[in-house]
Protein backbone atom coordinates (compact mmCIF):
# COMPACT_ATOMS: atom_id res chain seq x y z
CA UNK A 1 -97.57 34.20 -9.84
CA UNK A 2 -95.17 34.64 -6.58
CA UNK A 3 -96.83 36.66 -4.27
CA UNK A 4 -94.04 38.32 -2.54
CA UNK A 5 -94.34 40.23 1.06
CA UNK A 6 -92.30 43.11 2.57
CA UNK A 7 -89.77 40.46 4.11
CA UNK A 8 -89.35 38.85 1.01
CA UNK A 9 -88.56 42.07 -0.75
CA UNK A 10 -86.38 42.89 2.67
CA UNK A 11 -84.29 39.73 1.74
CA UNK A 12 -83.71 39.91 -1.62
CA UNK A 13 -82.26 43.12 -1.30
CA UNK A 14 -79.84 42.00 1.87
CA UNK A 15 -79.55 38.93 -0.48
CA UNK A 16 -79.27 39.18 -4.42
CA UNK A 17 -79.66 36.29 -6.66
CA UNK A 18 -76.24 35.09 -7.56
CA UNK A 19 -74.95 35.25 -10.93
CA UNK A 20 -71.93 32.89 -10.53
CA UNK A 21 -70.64 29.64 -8.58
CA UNK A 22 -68.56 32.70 -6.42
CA UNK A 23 -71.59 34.85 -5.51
CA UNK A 24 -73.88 31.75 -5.02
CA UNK A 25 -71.05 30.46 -2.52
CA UNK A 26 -71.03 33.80 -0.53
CA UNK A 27 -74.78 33.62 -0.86
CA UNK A 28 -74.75 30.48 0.66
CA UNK A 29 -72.46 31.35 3.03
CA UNK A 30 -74.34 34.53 4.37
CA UNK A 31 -77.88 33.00 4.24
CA UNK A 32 -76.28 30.14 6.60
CA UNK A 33 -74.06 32.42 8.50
CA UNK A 34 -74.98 31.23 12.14
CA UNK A 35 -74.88 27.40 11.39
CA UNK A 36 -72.30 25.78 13.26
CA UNK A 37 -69.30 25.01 10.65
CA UNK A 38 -69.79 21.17 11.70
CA UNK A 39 -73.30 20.85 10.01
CA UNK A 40 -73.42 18.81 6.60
CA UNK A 41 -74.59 21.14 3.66
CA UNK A 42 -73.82 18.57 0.76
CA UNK A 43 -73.97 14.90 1.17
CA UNK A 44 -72.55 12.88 -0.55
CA UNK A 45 -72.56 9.92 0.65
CA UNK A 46 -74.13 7.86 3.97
CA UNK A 47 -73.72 4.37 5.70
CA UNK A 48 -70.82 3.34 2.76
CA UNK A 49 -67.85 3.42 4.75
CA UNK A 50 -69.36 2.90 8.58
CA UNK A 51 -73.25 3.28 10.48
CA UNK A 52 -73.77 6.45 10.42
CA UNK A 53 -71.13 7.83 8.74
CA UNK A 54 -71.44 10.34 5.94
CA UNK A 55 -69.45 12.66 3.81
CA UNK A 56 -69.57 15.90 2.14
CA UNK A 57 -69.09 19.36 2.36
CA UNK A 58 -69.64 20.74 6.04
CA UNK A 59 -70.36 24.90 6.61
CA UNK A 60 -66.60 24.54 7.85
CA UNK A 61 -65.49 23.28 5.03
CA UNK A 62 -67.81 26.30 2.67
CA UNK A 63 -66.19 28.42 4.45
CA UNK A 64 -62.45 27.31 4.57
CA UNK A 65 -62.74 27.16 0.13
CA UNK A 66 -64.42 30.92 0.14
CA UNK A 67 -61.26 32.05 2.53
CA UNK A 68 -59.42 30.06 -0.26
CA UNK A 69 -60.88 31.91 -2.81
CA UNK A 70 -60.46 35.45 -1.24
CA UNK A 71 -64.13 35.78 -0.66
């Protein structure tokens, strides 16, 4: 069984579970809101195409496809 406290209640209702790929990307998006839009949030790759290197979806990036989609 979850044991669940008054903060957890407190976030679920600031936060509902999302019921679609749109609501969990504006969940996403609102549980991350202060990260810096240069931080990796999906990698997909690392070290193929240089040290260090890696690609994926950035919180820039989340956000530019919800703006996209009118969220």
């Amino acid at each position: 069984m979850i044991r669940r406290t008054r903060e957890t209640y407190a976030f679920i209702n600031a936060h509902p579970e999302p019921s679609t790929p749109e609501e969990a990307l504006a969940h996403v998006l609102a549980v991350y809101k202060d990260e810096d839009d240069a931080r990796l949030m999906i990698q997909a790759t690392h070290n193929i195409y240089a040290d260090g290197v890696a690609t994926g979806l950035t919180m820039g990036d989340l956000r530019a496809l919800a703006a996209r989609l009118g969220l």
